[in-house]
PDB file of N, CA and C in Angstrom:
ATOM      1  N   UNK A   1     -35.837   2.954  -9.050  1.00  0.00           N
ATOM      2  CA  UNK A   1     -36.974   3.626  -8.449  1.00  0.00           C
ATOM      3  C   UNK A   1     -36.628   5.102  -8.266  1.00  0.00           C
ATOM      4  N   UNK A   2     -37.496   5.753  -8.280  1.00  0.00           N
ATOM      5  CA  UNK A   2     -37.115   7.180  -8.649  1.00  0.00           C
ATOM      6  C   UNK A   2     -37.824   7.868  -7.238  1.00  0.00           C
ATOM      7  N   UNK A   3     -38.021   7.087  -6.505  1.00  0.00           N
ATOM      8  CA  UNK A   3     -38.157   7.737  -4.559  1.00  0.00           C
ATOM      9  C   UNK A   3     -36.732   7.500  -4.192  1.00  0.00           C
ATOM     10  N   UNK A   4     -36.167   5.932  -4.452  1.00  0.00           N
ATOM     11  CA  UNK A   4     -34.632   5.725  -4.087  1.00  0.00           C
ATOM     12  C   UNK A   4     -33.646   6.626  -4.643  1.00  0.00           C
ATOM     13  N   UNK A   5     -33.992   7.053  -5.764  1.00  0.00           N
ATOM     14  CA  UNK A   5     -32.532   7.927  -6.259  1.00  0.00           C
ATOM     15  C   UNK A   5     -33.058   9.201  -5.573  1.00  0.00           C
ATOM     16  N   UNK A   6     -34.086   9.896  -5.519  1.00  0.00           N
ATOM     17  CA  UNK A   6     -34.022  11.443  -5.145  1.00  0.00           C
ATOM     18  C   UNK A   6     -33.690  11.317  -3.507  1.00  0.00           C
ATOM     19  N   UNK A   7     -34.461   9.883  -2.601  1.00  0.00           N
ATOM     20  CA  UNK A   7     -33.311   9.844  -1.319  1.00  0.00           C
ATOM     21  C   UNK A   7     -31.803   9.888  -1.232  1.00  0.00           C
ATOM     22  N   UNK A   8     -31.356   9.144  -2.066  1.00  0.00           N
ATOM     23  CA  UNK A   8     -30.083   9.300  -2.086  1.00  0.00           C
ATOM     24  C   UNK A   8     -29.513  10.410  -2.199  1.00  0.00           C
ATOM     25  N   UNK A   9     -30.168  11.234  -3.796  1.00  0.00           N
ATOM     26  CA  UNK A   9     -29.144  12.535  -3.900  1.00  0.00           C
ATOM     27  C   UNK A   9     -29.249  13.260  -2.563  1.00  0.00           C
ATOM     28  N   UNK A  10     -30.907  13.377  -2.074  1.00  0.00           N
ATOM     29  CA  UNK A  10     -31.047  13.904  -0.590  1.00  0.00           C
ATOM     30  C   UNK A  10     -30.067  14.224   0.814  1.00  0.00           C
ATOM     31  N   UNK A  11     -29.520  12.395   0.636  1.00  0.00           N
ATOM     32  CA  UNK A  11     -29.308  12.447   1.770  1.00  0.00           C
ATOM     33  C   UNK A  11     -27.484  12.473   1.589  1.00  0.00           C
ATOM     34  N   UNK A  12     -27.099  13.886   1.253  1.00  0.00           N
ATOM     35  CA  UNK A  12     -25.598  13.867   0.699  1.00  0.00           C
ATOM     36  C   UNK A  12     -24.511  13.729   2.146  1.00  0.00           C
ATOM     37  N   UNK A  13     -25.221  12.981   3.172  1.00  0.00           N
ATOM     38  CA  UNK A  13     -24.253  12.761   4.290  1.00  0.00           C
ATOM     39  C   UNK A  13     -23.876  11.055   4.318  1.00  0.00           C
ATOM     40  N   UNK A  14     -24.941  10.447   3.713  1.00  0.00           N
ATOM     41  CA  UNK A  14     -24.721   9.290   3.289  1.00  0.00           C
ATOM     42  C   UNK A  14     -25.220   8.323   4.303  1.00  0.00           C
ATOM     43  N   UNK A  15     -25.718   8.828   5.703  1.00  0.00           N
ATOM     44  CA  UNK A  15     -25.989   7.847   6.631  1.00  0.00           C
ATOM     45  C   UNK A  15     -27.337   7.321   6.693  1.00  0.00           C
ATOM     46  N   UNK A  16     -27.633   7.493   5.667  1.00  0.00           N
ATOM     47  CA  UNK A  16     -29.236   6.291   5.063  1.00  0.00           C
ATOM     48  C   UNK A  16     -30.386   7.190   5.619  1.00  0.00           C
ATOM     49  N   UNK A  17     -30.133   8.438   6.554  1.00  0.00           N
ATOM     50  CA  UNK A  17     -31.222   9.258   6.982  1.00  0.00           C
ATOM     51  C   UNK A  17     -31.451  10.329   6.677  1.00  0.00           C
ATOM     52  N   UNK A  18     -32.540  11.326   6.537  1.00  0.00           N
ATOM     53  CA  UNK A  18     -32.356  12.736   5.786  1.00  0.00           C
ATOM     54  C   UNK A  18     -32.833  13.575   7.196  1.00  0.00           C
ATOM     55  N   UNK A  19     -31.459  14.779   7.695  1.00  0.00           N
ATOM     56  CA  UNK A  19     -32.513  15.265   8.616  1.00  0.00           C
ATOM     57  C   UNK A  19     -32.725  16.834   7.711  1.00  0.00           C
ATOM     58  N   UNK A  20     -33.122  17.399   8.835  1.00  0.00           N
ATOM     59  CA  UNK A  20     -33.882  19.025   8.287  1.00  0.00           C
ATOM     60  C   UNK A  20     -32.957  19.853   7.643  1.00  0.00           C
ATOM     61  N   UNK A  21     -31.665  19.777   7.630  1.00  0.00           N
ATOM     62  CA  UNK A  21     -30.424  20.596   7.004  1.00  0.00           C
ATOM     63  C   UNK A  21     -30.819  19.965   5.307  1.00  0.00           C
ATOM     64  N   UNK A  22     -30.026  18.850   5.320  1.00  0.00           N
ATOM     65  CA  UNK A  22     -29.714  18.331   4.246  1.00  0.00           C
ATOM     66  C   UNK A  22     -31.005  18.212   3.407  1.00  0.00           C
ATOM     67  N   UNK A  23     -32.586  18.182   3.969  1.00  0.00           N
ATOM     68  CA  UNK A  23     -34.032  18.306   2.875  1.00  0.00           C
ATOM     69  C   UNK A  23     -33.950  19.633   2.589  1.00  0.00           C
ATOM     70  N   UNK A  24     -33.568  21.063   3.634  1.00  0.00           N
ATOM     71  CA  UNK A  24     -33.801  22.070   3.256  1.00  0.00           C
ATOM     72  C   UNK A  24     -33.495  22.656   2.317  1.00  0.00           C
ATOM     73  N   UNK A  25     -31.477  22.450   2.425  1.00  0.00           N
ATOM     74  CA  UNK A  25     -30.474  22.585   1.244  1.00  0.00           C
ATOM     75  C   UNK A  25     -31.102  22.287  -0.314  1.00  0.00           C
ATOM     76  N   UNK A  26     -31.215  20.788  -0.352  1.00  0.00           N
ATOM     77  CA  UNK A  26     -31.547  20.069  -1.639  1.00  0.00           C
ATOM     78  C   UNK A  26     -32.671  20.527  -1.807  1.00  0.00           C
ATOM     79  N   UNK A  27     -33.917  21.022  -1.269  1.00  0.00           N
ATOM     80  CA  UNK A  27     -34.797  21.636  -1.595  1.00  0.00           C
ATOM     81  C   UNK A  27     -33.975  23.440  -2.153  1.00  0.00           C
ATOM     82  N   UNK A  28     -33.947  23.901  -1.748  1.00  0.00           N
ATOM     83  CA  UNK A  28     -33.721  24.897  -2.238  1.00  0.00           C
ATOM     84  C   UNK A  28     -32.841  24.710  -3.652  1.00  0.00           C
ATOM     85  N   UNK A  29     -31.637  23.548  -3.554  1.00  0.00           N
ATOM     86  CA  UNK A  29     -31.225  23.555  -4.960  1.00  0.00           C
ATOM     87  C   UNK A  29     -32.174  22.753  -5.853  1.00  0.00           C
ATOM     88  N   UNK A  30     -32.899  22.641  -5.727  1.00  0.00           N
ATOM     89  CA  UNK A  30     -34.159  21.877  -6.619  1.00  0.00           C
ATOM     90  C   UNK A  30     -34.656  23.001  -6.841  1.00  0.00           C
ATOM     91  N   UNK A  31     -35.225  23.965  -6.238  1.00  0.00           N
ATOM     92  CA  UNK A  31     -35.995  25.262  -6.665  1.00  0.00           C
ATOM     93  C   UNK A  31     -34.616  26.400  -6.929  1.00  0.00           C
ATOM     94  N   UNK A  32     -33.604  26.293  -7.281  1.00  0.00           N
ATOM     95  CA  UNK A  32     -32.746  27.275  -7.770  1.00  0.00           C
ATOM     96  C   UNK A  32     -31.688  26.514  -8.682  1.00  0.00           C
ATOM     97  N   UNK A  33     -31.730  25.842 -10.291  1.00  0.00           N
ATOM     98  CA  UNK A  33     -30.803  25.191 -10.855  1.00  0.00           C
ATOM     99  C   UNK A  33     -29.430  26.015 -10.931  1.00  0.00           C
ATOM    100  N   UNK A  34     -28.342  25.560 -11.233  1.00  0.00           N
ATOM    101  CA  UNK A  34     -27.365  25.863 -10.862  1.00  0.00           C
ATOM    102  C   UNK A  34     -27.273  26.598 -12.369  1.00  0.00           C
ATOM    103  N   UNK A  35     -26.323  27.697 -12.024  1.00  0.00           N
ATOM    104  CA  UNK A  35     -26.311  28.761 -13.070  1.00  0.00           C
ATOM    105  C   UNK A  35     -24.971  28.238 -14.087  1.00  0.00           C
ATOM    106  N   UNK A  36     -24.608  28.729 -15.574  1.00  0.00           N
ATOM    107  CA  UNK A  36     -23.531  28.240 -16.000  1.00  0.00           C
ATOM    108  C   UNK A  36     -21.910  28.762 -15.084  1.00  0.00           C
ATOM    109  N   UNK A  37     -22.118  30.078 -14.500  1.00  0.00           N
ATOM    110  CA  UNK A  37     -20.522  29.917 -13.502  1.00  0.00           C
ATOM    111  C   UNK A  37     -20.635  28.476 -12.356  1.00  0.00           C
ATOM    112  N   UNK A  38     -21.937  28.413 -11.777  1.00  0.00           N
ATOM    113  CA  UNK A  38     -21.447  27.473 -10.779  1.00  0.00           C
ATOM    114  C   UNK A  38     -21.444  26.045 -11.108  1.00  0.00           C
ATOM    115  N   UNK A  39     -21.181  25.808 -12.963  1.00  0.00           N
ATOM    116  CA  UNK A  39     -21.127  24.685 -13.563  1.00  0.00           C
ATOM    117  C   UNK A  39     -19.724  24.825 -13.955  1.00  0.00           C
ATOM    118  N   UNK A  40     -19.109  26.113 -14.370  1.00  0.00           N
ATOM    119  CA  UNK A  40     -18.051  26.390 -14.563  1.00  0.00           C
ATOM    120  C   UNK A  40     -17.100  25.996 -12.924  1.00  0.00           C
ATOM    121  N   UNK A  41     -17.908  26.444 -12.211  1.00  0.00           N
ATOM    122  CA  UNK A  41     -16.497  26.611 -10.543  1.00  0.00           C
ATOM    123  C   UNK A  41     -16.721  25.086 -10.443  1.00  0.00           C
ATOM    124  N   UNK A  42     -17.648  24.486 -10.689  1.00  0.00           N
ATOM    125  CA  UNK A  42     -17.365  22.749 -10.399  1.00  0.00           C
ATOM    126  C   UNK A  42     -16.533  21.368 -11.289  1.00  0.00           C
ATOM    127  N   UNK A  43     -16.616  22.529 -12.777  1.00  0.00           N
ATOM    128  CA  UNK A  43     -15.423  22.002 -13.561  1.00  0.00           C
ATOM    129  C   UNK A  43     -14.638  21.999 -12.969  1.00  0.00           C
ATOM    130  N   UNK A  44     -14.240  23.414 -12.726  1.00  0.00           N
ATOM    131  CA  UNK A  44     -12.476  23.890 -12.098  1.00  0.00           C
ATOM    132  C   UNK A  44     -12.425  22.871 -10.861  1.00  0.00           C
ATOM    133  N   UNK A  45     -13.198  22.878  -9.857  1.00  0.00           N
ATOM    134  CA  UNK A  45     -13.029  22.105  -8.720  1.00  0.00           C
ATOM    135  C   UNK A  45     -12.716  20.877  -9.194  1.00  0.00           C
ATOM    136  N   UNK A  46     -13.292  20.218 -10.217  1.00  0.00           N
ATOM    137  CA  UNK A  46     -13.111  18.401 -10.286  1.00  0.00           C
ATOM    138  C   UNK A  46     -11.762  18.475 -10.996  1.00  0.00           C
ATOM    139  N   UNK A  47     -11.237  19.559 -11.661  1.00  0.00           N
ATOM    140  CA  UNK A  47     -10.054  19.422 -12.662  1.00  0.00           C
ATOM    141  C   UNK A  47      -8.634  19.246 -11.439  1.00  0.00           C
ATOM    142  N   UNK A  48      -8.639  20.061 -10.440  1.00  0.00           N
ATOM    143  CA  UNK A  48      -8.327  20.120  -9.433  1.00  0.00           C
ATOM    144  C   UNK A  48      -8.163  19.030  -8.817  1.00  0.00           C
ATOM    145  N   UNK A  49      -9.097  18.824  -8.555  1.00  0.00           N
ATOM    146  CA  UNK A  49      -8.872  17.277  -7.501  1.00  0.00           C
ATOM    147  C   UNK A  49      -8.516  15.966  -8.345  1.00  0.00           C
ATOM    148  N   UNK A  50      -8.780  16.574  -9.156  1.00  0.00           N
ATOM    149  CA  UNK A  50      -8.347  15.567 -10.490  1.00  0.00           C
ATOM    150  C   UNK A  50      -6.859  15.767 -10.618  1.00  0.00           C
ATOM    151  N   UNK A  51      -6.162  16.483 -10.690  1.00  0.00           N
ATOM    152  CA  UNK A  51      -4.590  17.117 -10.298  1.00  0.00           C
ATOM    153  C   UNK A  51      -4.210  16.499  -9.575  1.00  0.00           C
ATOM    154  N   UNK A  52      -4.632  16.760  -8.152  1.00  0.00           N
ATOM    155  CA  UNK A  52      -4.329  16.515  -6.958  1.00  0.00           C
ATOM    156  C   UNK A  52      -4.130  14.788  -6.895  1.00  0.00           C
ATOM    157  N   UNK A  53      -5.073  14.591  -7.488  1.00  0.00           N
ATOM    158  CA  UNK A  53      -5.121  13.140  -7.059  1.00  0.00           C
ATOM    159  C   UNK A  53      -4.316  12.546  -8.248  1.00  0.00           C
ATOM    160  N   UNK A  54      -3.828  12.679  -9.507  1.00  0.00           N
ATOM    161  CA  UNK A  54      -2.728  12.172 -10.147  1.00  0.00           C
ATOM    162  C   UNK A  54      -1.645  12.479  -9.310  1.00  0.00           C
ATOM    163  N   UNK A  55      -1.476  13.561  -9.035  1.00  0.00           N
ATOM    164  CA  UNK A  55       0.278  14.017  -8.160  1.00  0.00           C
ATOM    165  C   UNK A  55       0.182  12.745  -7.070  1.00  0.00           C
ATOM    166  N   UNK A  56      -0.570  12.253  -6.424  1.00  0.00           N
ATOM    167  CA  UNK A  56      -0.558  11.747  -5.360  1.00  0.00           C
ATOM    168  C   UNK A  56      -0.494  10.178  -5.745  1.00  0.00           C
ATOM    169  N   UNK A  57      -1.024   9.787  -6.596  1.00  0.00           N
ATOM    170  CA  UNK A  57      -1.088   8.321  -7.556  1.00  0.00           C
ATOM    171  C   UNK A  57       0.718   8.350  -8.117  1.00  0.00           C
ATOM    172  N   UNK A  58       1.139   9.083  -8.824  1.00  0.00           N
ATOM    173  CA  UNK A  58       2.787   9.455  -9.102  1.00  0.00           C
ATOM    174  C   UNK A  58       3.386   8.907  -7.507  1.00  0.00           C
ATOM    175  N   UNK A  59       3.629   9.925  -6.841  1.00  0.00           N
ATOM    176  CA  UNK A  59       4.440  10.033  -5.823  1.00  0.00           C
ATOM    177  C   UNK A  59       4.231   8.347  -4.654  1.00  0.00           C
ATOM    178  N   UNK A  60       2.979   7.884  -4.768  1.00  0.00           N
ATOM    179  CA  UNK A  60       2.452   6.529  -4.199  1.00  0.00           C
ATOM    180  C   UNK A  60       3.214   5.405  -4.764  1.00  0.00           C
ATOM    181  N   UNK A  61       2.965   5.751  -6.425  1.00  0.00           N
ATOM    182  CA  UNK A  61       3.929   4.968  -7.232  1.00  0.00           C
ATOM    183  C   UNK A  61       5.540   4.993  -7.408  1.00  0.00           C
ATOM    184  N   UNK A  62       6.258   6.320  -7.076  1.00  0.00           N
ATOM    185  CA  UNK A  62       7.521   6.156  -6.466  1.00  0.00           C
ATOM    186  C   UNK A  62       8.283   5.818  -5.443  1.00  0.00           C
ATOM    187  N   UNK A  63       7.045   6.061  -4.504  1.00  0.00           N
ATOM    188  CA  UNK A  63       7.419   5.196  -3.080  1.00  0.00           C
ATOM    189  C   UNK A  63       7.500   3.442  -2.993  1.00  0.00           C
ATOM    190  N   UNK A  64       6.277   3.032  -3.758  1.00  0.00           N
ATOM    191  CA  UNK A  64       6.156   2.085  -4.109  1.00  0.00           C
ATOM    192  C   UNK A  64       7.230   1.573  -4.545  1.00  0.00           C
ATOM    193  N   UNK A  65       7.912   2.369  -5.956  1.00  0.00           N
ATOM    194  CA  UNK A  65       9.314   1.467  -6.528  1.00  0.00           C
ATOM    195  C   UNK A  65      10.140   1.420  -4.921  1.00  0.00           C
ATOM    196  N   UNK A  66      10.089   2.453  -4.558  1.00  0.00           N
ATOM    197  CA  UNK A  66      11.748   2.563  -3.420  1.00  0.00           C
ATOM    198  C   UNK A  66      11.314   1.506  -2.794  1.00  0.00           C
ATOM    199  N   UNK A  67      10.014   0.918  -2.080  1.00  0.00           N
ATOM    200  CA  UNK A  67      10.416   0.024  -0.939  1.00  0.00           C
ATOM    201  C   UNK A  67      10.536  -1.332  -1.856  1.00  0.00           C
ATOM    202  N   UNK A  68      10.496  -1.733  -3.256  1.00  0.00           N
ATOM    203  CA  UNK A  68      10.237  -2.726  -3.594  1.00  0.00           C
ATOM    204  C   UNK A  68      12.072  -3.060  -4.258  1.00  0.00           C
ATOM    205  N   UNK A  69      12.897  -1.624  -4.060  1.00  0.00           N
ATOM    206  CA  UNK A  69      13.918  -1.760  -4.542  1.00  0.00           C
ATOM    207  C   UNK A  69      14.707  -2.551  -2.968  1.00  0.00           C
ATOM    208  N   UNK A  70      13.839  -1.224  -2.235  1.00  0.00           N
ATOM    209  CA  UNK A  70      14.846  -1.617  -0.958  1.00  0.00           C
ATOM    210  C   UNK A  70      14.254  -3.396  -0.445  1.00  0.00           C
ATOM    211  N   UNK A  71      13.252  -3.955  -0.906  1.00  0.00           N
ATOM    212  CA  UNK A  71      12.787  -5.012  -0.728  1.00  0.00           C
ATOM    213  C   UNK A  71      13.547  -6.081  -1.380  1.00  0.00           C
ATOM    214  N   UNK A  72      14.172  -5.755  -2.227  1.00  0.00           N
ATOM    215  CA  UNK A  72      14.618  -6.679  -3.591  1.00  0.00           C
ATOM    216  C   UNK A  72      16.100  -6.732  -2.908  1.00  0.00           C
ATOM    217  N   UNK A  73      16.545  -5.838  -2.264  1.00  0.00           N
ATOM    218  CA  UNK A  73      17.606  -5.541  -1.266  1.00  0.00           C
ATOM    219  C   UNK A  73      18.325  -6.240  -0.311  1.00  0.00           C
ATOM    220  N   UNK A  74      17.014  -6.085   0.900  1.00  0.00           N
ATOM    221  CA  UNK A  74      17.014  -7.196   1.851  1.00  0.00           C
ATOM    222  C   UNK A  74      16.998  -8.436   1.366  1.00  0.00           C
ATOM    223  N   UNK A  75      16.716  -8.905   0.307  1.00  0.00           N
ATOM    224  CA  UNK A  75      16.101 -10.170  -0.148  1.00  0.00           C
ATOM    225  C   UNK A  75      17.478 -10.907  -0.622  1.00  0.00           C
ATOM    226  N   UNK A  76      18.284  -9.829  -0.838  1.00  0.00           N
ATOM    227  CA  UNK A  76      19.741 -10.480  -2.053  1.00  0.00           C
ATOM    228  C   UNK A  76      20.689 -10.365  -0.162  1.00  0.00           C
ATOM    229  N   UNK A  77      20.383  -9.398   0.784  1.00  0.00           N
ATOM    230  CA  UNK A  77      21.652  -9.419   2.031  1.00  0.00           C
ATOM    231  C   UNK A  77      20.974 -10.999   2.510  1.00  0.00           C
ATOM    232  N   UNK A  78      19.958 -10.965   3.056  1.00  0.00           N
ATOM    233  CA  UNK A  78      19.183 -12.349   3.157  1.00  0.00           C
ATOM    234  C   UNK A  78      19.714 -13.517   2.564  1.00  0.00           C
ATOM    235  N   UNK A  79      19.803 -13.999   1.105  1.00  0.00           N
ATOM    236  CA  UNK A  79      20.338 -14.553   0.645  1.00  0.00           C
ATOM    237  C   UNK A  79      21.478 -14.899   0.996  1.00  0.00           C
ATOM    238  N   UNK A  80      22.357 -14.044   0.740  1.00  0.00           N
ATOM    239  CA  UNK A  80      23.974 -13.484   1.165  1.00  0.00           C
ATOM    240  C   UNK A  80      24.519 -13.943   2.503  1.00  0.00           C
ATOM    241  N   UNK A  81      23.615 -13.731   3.187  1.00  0.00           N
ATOM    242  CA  UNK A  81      24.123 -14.158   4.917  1.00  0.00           C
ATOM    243  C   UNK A  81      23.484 -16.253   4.874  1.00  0.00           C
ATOM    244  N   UNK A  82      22.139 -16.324   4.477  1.00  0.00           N
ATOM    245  CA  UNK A  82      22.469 -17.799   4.399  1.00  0.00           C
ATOM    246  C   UNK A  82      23.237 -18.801   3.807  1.00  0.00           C
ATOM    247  N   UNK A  83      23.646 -18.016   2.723  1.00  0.00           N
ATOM    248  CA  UNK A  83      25.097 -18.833   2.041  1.00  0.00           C
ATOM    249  C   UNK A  83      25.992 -18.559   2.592  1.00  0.00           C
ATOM    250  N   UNK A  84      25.939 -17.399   3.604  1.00  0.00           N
ATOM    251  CA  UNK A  84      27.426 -17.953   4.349  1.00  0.00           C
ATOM    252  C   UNK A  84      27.407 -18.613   5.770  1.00  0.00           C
ATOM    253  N   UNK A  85      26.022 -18.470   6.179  1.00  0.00           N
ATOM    254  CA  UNK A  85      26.029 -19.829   7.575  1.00  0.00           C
ATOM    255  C   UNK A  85      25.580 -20.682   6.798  1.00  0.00           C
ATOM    256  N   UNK A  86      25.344 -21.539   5.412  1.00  0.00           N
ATOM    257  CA  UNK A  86      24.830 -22.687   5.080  1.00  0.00           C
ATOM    258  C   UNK A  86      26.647 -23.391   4.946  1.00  0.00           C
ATOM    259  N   UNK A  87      27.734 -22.286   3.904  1.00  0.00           N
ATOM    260  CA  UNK A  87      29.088 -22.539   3.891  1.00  0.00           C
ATOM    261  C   UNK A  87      29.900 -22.638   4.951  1.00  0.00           C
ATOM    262  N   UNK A  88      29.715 -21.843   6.283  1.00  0.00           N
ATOM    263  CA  UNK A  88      30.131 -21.775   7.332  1.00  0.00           C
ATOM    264  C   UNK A  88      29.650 -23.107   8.505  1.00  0.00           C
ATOM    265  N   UNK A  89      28.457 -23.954   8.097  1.00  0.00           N
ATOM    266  CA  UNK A  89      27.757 -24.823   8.348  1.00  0.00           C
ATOM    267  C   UNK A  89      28.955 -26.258   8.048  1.00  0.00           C
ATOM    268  N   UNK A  90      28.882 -25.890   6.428  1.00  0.00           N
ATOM    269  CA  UNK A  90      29.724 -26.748   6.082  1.00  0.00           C
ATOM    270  C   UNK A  90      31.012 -26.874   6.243  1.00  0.00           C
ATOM    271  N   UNK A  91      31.819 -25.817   6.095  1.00  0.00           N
ATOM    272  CA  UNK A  91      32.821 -26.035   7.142  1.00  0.00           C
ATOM    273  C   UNK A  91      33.490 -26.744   8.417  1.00  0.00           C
ATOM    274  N   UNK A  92      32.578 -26.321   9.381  1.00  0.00           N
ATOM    275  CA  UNK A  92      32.567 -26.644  10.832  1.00  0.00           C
ATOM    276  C   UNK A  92      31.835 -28.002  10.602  1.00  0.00           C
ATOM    277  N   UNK A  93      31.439 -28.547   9.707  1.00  0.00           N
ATOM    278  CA  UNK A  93      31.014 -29.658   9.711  1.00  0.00           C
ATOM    279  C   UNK A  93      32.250 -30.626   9.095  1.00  0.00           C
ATOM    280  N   UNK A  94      32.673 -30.058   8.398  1.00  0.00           N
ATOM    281  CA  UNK A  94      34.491 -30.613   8.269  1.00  0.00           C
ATOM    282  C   UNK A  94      35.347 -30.506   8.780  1.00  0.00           C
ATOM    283  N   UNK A  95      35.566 -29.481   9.170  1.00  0.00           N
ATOM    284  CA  UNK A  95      36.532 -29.121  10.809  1.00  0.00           C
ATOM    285  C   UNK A  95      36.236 -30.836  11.617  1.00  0.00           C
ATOM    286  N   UNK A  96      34.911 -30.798  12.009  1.00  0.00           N
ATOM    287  CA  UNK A  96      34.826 -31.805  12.810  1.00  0.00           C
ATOM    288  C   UNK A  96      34.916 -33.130  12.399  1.00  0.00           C
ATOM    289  N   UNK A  97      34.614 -33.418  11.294  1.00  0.00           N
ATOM    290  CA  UNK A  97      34.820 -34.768  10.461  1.00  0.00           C
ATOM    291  C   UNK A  97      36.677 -34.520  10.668  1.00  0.00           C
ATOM    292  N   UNK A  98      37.568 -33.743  10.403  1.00  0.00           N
ATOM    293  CA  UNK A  98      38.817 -33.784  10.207  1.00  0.00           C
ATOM    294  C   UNK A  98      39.183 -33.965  11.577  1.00  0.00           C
ATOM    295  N   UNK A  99      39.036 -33.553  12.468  1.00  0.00           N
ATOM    296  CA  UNK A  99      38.816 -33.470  13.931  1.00  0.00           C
ATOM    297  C   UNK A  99      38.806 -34.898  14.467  1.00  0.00           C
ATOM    298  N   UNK A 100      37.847 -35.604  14.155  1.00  0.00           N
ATOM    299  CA  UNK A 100      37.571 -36.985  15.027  1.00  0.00           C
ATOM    300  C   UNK A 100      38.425 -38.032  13.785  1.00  0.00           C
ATOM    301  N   UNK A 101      38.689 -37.534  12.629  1.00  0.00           N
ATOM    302  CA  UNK A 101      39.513 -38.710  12.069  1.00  0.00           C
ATOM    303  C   UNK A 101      41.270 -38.303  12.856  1.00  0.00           C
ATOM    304  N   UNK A 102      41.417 -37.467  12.930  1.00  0.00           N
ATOM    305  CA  UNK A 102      42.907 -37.284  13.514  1.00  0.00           C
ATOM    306  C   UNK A 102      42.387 -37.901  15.322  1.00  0.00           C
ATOM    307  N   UNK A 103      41.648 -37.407  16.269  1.00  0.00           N
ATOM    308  CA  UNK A 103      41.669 -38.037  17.060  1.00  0.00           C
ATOM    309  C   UNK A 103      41.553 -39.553  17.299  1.00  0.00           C
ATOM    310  N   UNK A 104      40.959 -40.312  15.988  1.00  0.00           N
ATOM    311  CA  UNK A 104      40.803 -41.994  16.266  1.00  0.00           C
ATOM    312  C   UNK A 104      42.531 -42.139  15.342  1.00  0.00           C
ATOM    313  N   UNK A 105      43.435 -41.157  14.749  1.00  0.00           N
ATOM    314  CA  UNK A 105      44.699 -41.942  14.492  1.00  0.00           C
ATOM    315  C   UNK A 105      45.063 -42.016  15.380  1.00  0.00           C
ATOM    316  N   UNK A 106      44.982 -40.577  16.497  1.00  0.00           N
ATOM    317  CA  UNK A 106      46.223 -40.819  18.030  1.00  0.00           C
ATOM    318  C   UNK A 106      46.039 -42.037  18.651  1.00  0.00           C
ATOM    319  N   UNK A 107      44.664 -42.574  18.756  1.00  0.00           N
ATOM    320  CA  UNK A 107      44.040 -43.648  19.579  1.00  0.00           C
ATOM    321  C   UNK A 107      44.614 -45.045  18.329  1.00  0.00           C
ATOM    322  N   UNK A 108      44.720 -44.967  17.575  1.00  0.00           N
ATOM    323  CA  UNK A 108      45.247 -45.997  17.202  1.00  0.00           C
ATOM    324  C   UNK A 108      46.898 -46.110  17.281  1.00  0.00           C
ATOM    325  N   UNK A 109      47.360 -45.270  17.383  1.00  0.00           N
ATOM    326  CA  UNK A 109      48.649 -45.106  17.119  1.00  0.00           C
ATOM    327  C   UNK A 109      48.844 -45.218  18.961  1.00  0.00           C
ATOM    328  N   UNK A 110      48.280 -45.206  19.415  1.00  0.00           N
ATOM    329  CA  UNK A 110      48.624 -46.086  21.301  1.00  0.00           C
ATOM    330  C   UNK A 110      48.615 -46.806  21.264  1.00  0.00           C
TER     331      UNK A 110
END
């Protein structure tokens, strides 16, 4: 519908309402088309933010590797420490098996 799209471009604050700023503006750029520099300064502007926003996609994505290195990290000390209370488990679980077989020889050996 072509009432819905010219509200929309209208209402460039986005909150579904048009007040007297934002009809006046868009009226006036409706009665003044934009000249070829200020088609040119809006290239430059989008090339720009277009920049901006790769540098920032990069640097998101290097952070990204670091915590997934330092993630991969924790994950192997993690590992590391339950194999040694699962071994340390087992141990002390032989300690004590060795433990109560030497205490039932003394008791037999009375």
């Amino acid at each position: 519908d072509v009432v819905a799209v010219a509200f929309q471009i209208i209402d460039s604050s986005g909150h579904g309402c048009i007040d007297q700023d934002e009809f006046v503006q868009m009226l006036l750029k409706m009665l003044h088309p934009p000249t070829t520099q200020d088609l040119l300064l809006l290239q430059k502007n989008l090339t720009m933010v277009q920049t901006l926003l790769a540098e920032y996609i990069q640097r998101a994505s290097i952070r990204h590797q670091k915590l997934e290195a330092k993630l991969d990290s924790l994950r192997g000390r993690q590992g590391s420490a339950e194999s040694t209370r699962f071994g340390s488990d087992r141990m002390s679980s032989t300690a004590s098996l060795e433990t109560r077989e030497a205490v039932q020889q003394l008791l037999g050996e009375m």
